[in-house]
Structures are given as structure tokens and as C-alpha cells.
C-alpha atoms as a PDB file:
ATOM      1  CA  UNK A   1      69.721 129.201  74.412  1.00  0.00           C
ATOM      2  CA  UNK A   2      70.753 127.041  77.035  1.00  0.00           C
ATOM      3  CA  UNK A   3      72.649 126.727  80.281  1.00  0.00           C
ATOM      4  CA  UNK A   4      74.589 123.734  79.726  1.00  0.00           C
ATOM      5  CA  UNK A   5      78.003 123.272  79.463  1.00  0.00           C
ATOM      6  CA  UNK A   6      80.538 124.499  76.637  1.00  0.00           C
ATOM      7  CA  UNK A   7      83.164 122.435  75.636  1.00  0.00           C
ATOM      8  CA  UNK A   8      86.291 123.052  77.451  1.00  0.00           C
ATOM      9  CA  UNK A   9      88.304 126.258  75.908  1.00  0.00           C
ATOM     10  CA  UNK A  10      91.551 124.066  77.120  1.00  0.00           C
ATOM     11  CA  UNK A  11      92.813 126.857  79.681  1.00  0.00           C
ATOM     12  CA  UNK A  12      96.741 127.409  79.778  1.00  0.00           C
ATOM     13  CA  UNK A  13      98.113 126.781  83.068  1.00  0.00           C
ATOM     14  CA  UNK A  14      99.579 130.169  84.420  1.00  0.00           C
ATOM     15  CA  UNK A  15      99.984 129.664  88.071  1.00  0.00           C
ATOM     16  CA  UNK A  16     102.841 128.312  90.196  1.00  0.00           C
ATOM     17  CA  UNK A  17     101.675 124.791  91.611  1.00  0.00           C
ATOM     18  CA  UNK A  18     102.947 124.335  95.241  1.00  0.00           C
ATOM     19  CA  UNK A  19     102.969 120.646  95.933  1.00  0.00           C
ATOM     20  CA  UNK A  20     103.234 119.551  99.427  1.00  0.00           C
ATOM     21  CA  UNK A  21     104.916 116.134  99.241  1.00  0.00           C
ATOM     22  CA  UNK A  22     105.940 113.828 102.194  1.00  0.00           C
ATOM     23  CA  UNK A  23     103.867 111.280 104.156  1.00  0.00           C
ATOM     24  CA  UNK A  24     100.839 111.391 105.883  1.00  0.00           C
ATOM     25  CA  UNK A  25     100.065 112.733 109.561  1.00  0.00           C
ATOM     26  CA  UNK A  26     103.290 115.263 109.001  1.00  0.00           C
ATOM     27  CA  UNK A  27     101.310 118.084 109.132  1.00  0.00           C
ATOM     28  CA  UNK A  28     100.900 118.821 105.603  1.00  0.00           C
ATOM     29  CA  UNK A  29      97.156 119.690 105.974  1.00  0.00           C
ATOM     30  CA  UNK A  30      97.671 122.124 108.750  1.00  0.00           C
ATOM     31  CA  UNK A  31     100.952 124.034 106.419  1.00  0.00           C
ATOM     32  CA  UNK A  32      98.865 123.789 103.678  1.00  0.00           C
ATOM     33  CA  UNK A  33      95.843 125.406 105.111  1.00  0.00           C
ATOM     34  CA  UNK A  34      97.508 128.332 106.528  1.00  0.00           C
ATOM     35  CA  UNK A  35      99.009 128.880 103.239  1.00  0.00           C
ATOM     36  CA  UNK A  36      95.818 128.910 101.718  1.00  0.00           C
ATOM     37  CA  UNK A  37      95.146 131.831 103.154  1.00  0.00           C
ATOM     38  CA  UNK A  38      97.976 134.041 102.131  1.00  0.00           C
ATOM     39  CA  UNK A  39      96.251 136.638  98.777  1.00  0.00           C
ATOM     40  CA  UNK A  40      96.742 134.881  95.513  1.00  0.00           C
ATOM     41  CA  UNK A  41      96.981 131.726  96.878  1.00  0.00           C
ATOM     42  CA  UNK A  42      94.371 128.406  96.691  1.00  0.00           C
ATOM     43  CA  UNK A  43      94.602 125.359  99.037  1.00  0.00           C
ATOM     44  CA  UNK A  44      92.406 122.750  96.837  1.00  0.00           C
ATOM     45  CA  UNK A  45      94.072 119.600  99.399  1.00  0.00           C
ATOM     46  CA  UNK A  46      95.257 116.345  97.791  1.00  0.00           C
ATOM     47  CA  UNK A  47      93.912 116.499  93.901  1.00  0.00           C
ATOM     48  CA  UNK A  48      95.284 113.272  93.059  1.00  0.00           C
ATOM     49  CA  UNK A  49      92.311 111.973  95.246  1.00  0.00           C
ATOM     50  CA  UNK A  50      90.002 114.239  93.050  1.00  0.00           C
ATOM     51  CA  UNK A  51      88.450 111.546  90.740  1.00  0.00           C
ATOM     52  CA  UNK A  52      88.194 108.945  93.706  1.00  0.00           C
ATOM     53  CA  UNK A  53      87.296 110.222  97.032  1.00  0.00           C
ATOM     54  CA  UNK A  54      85.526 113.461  95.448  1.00  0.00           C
ATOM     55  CA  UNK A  55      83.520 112.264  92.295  1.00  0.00           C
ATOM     56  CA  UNK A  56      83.179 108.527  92.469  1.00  0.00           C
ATOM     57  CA  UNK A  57      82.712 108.151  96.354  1.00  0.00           C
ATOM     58  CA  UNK A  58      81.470 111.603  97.122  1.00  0.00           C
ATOM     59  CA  UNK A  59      83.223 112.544  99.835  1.00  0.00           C
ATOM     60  CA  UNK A  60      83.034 115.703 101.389  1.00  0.00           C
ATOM     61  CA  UNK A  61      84.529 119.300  99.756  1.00  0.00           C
ATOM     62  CA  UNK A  62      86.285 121.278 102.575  1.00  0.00           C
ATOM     63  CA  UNK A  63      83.249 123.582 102.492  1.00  0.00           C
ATOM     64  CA  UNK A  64      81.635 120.410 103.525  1.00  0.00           C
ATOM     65  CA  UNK A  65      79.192 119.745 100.471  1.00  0.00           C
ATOM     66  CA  UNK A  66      80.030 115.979  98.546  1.00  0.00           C
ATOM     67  CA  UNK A  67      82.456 117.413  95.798  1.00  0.00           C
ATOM     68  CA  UNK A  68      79.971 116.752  93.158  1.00  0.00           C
ATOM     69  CA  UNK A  69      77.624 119.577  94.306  1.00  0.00           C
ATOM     70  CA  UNK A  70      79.808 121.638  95.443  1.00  0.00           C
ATOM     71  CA  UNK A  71      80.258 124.620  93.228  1.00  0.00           C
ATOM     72  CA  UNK A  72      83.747 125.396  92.971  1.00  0.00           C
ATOM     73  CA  UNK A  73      84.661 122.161  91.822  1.00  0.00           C
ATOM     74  CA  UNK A  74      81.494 121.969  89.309  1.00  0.00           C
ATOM     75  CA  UNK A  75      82.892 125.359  87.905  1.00  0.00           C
ATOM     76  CA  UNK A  76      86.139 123.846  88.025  1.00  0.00           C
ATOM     77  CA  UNK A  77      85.328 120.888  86.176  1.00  0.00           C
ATOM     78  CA  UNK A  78      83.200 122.613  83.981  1.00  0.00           C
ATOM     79  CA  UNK A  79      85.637 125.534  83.186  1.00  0.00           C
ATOM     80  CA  UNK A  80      88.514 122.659  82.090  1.00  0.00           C
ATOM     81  CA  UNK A  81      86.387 120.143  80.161  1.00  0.00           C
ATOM     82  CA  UNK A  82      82.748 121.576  79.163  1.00  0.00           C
ATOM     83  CA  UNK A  83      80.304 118.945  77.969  1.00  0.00           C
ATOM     84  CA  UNK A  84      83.548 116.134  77.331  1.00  0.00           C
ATOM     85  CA  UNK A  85      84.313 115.516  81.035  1.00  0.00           C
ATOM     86  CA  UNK A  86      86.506 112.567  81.747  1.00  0.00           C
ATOM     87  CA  UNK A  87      85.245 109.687  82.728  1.00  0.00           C
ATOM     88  CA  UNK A  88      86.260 109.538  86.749  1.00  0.00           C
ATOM     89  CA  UNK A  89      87.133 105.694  87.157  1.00  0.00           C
ATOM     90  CA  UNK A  90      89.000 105.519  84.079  1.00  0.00           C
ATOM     91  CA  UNK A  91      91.007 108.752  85.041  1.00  0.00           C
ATOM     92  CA  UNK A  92      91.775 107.076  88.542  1.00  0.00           C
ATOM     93  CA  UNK A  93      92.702 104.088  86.835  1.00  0.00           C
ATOM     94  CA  UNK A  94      95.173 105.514  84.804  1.00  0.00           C
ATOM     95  CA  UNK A  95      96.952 107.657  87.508  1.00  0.00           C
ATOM     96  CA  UNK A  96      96.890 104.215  89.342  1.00  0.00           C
ATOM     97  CA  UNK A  97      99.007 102.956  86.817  1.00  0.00           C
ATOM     98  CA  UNK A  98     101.196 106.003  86.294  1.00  0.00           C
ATOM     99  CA  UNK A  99     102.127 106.532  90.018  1.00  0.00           C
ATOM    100  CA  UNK A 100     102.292 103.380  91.911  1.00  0.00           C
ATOM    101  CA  UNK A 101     105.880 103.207  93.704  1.00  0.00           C
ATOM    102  CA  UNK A 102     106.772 100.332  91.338  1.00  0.00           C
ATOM    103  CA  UNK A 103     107.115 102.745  88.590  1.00  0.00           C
ATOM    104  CA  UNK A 104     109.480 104.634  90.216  1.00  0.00           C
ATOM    105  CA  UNK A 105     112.493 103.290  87.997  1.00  0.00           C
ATOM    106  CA  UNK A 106     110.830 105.190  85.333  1.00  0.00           C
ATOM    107  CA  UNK A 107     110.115 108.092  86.895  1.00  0.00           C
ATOM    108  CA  UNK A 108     114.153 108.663  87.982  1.00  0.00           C
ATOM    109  CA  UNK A 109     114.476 107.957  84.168  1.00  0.00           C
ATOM    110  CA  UNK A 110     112.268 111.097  82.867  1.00  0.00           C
ATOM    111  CA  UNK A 111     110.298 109.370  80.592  1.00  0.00           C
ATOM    112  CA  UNK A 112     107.400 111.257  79.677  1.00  0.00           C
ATOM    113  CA  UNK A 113     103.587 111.102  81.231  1.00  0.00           C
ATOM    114  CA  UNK A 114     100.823 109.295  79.139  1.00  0.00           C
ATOM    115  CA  UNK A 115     100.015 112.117  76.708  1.00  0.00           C
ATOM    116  CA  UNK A 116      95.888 111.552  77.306  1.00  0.00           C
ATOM    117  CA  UNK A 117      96.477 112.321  81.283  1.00  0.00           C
ATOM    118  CA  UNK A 118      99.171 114.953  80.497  1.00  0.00           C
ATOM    119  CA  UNK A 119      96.600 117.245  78.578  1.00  0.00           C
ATOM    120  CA  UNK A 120      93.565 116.205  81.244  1.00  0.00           C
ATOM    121  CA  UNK A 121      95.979 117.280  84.233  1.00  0.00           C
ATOM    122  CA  UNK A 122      97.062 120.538  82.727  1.00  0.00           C
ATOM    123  CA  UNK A 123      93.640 122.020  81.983  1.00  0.00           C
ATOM    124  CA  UNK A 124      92.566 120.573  84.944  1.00  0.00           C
ATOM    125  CA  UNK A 125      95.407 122.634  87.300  1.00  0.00           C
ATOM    126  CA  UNK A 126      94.935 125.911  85.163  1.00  0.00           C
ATOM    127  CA  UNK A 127      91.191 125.354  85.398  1.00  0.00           C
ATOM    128  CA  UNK A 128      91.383 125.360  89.413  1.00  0.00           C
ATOM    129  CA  UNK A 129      93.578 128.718  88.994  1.00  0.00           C
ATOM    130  CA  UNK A 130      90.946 129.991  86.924  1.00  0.00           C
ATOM    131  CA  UNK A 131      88.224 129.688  89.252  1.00  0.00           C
ATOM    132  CA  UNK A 132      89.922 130.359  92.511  1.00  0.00           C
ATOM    133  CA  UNK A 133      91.912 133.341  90.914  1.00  0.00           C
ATOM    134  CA  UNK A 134      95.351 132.294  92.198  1.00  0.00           C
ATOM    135  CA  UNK A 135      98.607 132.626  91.681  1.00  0.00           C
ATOM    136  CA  UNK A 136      99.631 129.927  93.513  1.00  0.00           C
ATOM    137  CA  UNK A 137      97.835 126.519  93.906  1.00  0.00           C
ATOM    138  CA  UNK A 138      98.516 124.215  96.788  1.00  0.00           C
ATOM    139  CA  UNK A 139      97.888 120.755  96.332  1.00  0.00           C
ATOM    140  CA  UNK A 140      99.057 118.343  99.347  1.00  0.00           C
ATOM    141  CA  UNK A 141      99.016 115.213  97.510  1.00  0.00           C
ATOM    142  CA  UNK A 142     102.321 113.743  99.197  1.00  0.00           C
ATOM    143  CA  UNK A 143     102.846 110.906  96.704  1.00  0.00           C
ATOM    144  CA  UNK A 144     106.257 111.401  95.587  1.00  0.00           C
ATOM    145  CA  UNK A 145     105.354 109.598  92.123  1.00  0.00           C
ATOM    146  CA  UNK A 146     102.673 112.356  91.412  1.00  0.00           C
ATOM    147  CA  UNK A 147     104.762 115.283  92.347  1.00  0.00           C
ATOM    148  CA  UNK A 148     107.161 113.803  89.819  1.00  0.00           C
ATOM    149  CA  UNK A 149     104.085 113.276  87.036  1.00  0.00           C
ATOM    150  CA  UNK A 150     102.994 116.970  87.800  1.00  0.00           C
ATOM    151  CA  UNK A 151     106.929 118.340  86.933  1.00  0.00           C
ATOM    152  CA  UNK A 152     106.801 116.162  84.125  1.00  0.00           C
ATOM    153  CA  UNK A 153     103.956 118.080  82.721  1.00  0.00           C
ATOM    154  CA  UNK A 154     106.537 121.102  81.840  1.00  0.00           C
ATOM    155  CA  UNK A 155     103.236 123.679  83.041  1.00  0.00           C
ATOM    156  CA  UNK A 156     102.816 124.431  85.203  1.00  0.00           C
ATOM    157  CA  UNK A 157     105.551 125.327  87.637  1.00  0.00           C
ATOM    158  CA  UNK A 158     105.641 123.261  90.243  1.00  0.00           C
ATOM    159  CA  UNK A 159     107.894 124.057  93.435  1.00  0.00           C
ATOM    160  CA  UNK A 160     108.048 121.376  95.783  1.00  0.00           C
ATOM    161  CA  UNK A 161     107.462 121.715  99.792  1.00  0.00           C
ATOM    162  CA  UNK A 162     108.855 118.756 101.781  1.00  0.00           C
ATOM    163  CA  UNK A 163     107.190 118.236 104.624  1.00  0.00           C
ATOM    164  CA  UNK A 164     109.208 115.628 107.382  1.00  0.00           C
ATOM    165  CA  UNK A 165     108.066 114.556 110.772  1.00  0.00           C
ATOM    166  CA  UNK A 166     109.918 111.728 113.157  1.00  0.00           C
ATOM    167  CA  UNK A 167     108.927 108.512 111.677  1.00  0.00           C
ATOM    168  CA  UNK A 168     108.339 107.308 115.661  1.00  0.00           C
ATOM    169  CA  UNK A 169     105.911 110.054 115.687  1.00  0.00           C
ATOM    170  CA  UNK A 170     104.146 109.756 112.410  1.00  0.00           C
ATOM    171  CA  UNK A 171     104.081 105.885 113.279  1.00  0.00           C
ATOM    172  CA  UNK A 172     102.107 106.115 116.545  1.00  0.00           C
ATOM    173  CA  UNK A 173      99.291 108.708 114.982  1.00  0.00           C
ATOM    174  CA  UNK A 174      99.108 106.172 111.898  1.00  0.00           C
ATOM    175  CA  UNK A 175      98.638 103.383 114.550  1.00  0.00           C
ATOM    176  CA  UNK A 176      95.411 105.503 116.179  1.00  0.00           C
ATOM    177  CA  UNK A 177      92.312 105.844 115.362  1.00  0.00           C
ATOM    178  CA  UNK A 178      91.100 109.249 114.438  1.00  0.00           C
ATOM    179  CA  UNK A 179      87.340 110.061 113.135  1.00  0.00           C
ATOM    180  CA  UNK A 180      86.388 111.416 109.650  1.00  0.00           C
ATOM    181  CA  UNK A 181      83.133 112.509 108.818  1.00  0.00           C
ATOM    182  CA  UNK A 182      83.041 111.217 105.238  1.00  0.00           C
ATOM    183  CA  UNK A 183      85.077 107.903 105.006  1.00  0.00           C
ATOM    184  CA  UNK A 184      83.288 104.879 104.885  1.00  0.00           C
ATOM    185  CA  UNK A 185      83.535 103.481 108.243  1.00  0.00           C
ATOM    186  CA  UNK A 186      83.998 106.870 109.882  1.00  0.00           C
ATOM    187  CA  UNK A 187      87.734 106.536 110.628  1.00  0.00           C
ATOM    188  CA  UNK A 188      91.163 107.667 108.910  1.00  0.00           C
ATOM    189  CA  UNK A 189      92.963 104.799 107.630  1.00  0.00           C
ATOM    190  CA  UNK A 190      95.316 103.256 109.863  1.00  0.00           C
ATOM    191  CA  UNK A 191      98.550 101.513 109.212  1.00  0.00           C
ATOM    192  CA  UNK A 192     100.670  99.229 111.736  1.00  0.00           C
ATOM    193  CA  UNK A 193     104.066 100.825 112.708  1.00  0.00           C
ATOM    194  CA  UNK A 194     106.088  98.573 109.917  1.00  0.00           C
ATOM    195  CA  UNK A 195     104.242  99.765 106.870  1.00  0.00           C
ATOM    196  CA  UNK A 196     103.891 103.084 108.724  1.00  0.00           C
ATOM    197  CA  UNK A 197     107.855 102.871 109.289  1.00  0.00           C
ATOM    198  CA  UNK A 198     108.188 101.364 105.642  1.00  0.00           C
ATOM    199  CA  UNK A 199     106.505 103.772 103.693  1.00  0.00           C
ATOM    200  CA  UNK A 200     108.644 106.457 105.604  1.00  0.00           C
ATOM    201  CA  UNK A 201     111.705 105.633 104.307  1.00  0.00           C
ATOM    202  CA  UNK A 202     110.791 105.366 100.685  1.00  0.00           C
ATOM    203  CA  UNK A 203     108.549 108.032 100.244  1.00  0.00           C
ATOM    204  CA  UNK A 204     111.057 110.431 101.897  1.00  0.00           C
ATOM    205  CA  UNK A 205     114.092 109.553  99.883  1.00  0.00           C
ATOM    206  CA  UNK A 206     111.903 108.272  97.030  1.00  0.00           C
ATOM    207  CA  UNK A 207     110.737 112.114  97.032  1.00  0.00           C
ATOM    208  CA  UNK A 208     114.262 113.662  96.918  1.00  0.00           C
ATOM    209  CA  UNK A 209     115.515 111.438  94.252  1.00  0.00           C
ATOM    210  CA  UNK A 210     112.411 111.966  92.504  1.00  0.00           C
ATOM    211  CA  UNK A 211     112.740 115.538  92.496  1.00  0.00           C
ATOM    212  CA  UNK A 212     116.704 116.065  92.066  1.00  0.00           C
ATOM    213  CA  UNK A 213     117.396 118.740  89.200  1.00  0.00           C
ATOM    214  CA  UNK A 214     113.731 119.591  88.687  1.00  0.00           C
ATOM    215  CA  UNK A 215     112.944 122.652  90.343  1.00  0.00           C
ATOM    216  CA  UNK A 216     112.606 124.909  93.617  1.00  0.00           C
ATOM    217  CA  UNK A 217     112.645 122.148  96.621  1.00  0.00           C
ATOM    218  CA  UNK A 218     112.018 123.296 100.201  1.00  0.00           C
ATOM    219  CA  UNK A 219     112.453 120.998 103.395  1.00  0.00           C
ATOM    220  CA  UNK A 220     110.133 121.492 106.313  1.00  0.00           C
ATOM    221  CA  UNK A 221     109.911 119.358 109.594  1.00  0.00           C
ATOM    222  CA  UNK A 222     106.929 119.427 111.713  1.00  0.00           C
ATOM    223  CA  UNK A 223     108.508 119.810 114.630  1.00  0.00           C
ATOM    224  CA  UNK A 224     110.132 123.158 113.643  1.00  0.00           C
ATOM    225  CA  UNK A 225     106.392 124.388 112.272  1.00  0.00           C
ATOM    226  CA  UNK A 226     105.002 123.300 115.792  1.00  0.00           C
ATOM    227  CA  UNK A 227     107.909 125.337 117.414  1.00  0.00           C
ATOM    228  CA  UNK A 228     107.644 128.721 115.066  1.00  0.00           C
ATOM    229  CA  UNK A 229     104.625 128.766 112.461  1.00  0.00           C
ATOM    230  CA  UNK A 230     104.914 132.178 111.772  1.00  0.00           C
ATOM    231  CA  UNK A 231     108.643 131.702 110.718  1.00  0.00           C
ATOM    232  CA  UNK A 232     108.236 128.194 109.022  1.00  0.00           C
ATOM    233  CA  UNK A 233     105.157 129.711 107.132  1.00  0.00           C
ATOM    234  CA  UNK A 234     106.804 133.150 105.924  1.00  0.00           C
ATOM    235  CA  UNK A 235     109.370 130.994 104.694  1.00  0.00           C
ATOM    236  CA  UNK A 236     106.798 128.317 102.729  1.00  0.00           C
ATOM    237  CA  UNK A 237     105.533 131.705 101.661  1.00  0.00           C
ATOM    238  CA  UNK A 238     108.043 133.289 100.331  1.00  0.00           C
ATOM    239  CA  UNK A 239     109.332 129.809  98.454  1.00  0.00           C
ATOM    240  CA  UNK A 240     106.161 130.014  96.419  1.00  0.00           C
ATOM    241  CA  UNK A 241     106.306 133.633  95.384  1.00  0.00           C
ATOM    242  CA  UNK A 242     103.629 134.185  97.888  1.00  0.00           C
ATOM    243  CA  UNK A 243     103.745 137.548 100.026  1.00  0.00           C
ATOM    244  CA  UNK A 244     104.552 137.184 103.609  1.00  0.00           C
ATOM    245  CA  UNK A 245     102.439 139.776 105.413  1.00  0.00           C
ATOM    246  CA  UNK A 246     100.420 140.186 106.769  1.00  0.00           C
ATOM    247  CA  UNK A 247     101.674 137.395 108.506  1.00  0.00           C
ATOM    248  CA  UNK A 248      99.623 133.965 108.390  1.00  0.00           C
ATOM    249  CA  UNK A 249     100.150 132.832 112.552  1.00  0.00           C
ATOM    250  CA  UNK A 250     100.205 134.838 115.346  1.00  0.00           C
ATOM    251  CA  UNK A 251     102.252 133.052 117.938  1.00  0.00           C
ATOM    252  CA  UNK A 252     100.897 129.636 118.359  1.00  0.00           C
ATOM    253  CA  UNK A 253      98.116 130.526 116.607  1.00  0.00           C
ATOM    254  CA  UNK A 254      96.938 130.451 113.114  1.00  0.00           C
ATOM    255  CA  UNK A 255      93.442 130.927 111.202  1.00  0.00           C
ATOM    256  CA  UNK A 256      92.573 128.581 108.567  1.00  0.00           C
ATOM    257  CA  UNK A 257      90.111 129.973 105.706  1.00  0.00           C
ATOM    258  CA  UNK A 258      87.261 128.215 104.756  1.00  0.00           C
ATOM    259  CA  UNK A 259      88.290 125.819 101.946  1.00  0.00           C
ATOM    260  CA  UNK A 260      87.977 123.799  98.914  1.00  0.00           C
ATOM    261  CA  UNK A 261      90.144 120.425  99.914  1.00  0.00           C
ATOM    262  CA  UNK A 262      89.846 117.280  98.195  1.00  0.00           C
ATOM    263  CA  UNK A 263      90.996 114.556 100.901  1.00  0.00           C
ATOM    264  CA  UNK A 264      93.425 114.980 104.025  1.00  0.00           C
ATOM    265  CA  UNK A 265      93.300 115.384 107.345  1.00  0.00           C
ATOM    266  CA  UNK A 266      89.858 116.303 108.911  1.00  0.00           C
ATOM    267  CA  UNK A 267      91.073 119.462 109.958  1.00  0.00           C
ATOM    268  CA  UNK A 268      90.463 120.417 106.897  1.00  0.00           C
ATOM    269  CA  UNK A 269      86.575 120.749 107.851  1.00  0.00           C
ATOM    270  CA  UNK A 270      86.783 122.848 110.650  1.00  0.00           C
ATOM    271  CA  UNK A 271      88.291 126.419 109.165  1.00  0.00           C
ATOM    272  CA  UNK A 272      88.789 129.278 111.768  1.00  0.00           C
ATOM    273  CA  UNK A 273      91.358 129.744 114.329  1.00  0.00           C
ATOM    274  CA  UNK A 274      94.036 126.807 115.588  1.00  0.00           C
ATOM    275  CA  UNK A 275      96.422 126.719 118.054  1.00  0.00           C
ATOM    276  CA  UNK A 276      99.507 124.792 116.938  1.00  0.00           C
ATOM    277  CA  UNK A 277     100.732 122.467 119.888  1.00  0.00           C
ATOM    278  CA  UNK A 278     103.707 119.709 118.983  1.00  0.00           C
ATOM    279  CA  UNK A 279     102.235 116.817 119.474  1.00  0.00           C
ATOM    280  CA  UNK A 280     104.953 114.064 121.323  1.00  0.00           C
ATOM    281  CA  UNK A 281     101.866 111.500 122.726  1.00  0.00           C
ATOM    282  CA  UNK A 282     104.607 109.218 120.923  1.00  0.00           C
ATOM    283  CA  UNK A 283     107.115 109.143 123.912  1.00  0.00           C
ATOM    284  CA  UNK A 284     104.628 107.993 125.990  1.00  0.00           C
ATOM    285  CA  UNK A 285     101.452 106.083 124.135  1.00  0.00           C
ATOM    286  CA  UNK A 286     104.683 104.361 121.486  1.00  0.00           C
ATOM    287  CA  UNK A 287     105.435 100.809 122.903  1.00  0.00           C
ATOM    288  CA  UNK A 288     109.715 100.413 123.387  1.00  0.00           C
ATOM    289  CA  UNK A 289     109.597  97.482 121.253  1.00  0.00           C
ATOM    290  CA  UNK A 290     107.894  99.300 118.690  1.00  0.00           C
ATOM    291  CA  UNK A 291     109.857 102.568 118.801  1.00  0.00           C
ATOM    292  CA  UNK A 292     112.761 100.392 118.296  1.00  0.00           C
ATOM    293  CA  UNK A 293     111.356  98.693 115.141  1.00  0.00           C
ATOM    294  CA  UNK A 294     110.604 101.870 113.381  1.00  0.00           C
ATOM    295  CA  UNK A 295     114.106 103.375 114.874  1.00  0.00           C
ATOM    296  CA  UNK A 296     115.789 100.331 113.517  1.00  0.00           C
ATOM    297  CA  UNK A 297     113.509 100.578 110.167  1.00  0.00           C
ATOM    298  CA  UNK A 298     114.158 104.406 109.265  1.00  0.00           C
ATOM    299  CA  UNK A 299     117.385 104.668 110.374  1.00  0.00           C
ATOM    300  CA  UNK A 300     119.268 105.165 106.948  1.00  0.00           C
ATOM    301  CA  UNK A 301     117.459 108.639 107.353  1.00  0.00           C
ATOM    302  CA  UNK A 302     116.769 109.361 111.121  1.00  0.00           C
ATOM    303  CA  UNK A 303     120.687 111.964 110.688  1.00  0.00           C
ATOM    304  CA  UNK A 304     119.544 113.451 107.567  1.00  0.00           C
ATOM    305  CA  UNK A 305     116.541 114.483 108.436  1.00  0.00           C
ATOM    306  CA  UNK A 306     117.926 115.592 111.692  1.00  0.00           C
ATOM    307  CA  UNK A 307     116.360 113.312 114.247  1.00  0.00           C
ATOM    308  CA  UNK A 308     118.300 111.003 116.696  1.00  0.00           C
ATOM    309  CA  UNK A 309     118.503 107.678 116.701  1.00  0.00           C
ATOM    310  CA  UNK A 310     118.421 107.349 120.206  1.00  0.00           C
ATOM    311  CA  UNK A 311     115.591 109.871 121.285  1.00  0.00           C
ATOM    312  CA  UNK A 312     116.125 110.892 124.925  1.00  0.00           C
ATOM    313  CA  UNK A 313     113.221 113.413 124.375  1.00  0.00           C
ATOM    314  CA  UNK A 314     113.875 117.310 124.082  1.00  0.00           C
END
């Protein structure tokens, strides 16, 4: 007899997905984490980057082992595809292909996901379930193109959280330079304030469009989960079927569980309590010519998202 893997038994996905879509430095780590503790649920961090950042570079698991030895995502892995795994660059390739922004016309037109990555992504989603025992799985990929791939699948459900923060904002922390223990050079990637601005607008709107008639949508701005966590949270919560007590912050504070994340924010290594302070170094640290450029930039969607075009702070 041996220990080696079985082939797959092609698990049916069961559990409610909870994608966290939006742009990057909105928070989505931090409202993901925190929801990742609530019973039933699983915060597995940004799965498109699965095949990429976790198997073919081997960057760290949130439990802080490389994602190939780490042994929730071996289980994983093993659970959805036994001895036939697929074949990690290929796999990347091919959601490459199937979510860059330029396919976006075909995305608002519902046509239907490659059928080869439809079945891989399915067992691959219940397989995670599986393992972690959830009811809920919360996966902060962002890219509006995947979240639209993943509804496409028809299984599982997946309800969409839409996570906003002022593009001024978001534009000065993508401008910074923050450390991360497993990328290459030991930094998060950083973007200059016109792509950051750029990718702002068309994400956002790109998500909404995206996501128009397909399920449960839910809007969230940082600056009101910064201001009440407890409140913003109960209500994430309580969008994904998730119970709301005991309640997941106290105040300003919140506990993150340790964690199985694929990619994001640091953060995401450090589990245990967090204080939750807004974070405006913006006013101050953005230069006027630049906050004007990303004003000027984003303002088709500065008043729906409910941020002023001229900020006199607040």
C-alpha cells in the first residue's frame, strides 16, 4: 500500500465564495482577515495568485511556510486533483489570457469560461472548502475580470464585496515603498500616481459593470471600515450568510486568526490583534500637483463613490 496521492474524486463545490474585489491598498486584506475569523468561514487571500506567487515562485503561505510545503494547501491540492495536478505555468498562463482587462468586452457579453479552467477552478474552490471546513470562502483577488470568471462558473455562489478607498489615498500608499518578506526584491510593488489613478477608475466601474445582474453585490469604503469595523464587518458578515456574533472588532480593535493567504498585503503574516487607524498620510505626504492629477483622473467616479472632488479634509 502506499501513501501517495489518489486521483482527484472531483469534489462539488458547496460553499458560498465571498470575493473581495476592488483595487489594491483599499483594505481588502485587513476586511478579509477579520472575516476569516467569523465560524464557518476561510480567508485563503488572493487565489488567482495561487499558481504564480505560491507554487512557481514559492512565496510565503500566511502561516508563513513557501505554499508548496505548507500543508493546507498540499491537502488542498491533493484533495482536488490527486496524482493529475495541473501543471502551474500553464494554469497561470491560461488565466492570463482569460482575465486580462482587454477581454473585458467579452466578459460584459457572458460568454462562457474555457471549459479546461472551468472544471480545474471548481474542484479547486470546493477542494479549499473541503479542507478548511467552511461555509464560506474568502478570496481577495480584486481583479474584476476574475470575479466575473468565478460567477461564470455557475458553482459556486459567489457574492461579491466591493471594497472602495479615495483614489488620492490609494495613490500615495501605491507610490510608497512598503516591505514584504517574500517578494523578490523585498518590497510591494509600486505604481506612479497615473497608473495608480488609472487603474482606479477602470477596475472600479469595470467591477460594477462586470458584476450587474449576477448576484449579491455589497459596497464597502475604507474609510467607513476605519471609522466603525465592528459595524462594517457585521454587515460583510451577514452579506455572506456568515453569523455576526460574537462580534469580529472590539472598538478599534480587531484580531486576525492565523491564516492560509495566498498573496496580499503583508499583514497578512502577522495574525493576532490590530488596531484599525484611518490612515490620511495622503493630505500631507500627496504632492498638490499630484492630488490634482489623480482628482482630475478619477473624477467620473470621485460623487459616486462618495468622495469630493475638492477634499478640504474631514
Amino acid at each position: 500500500m502506499t501513501d501517495s496521492p489518489q486521483p482527484a474524486q472531483s469534489p462539488q463545490p458547496t460553499a458560498v465564495t465571498l470575493y473581495v474585489g476592488g483595487t489594491g491598498r483599499s483594505g481588502s486584506t485587513l476586511l478579509a482577515g477579520a472575516l476569516g475569523g467569523a465560524p464557518g468561514a476561510v480567508d485563503v487571500g488572493e487565489v488567482r495568485f495561487l499558481w504564480e506567487r505560491g507554487l512557481m515562485e514559492q512565496r510565503l503561505c500566511g502561516c508563513g511556510q513557501p505554499v508548496p510545503q505548507c500543508p493546507f494547501w498540499t491537502e488542498v491540492l491533493n484533495r482536488a486533483f490527486g496524482t493529475e495536478r495541473p501543471d502551474s505555468a500553464r494554469l497561470h498562463a491560461a488565466l492570463t489570457r482569460a482575465t486580462r482587462l482587454r477581454r473585458l468586452p467579452s466578459w460584459l457579453a457572458r460568454r462562457p469560461p474555457p471549459v479546461a479552467l472551468a472544471r480545474t477552478l471548481r474542484s479547486l474552490y470546493a477542494a479549499i472548502a473541503e479542507v478548511a471546513g467552511a461555509d464560506v470562502v474568502i478570496d481577495s483577488s480584486k481583479l474584476p475580470t476574475y470575479a466575473a470568471l468565478l460567477a461564470a462558473l455557475g458553482r459556486p455562489e459567489v457574492r461579491l464585496v466591493h471594497v472602495v478607498r479615495d483614489p488620492r489615498a490609494s495613490a500615495f500608499s501605491w507610490a510608497s515603498a512598503k516591505a514584504a518578506p517574500d517578494a523578490r526584491e523585498g518590497l510591494m510593488e509600486q505604481r506612479g500616481v497615473v497608473k495608480s489613478a488609472l487603474l482606479w477608475l477602470v477596475w472600479n466601474l469595470a467591477l460594477e459593470a462586470l458584476w450587474r445582474g449576477r448576484g449579491r453585490y455589497l459596497r464597502v469604503r475604507y474609510e467607513d471600515l476605519a471609522a466603525a469595523p465592528a459595524d462594517v464587518l457585521a454587515a460583510v458578515a451577514a452579506h455572506a450568510g456568515l453569523p455576526a456574533k460574537p462580534p469580529l472588532a472590539t472598538g478599534q480593535r480587531l484580531t486576525l486568526p492565523p491564516n492560509h493567504t495566498v498573496a496580499g498585503n503583508p499583514s497578512r503574516l502577522r495574525p493576532g490583534p490590530t488596531w484599525v487607524r484611518r490612515d490620511d498620510r495622503w493630505l500631507t505626504g500627496l504632492a498638490p500637483k499630484q492630488r490634482r492629477l489623480v482628482t482630475a483622473l478619477t473624477a467620473p467616479a470621485l460623487r459616486r463613490y462618495g468622495y469630493p472632488v475638492r477634499w478640504g479634509g474631514r
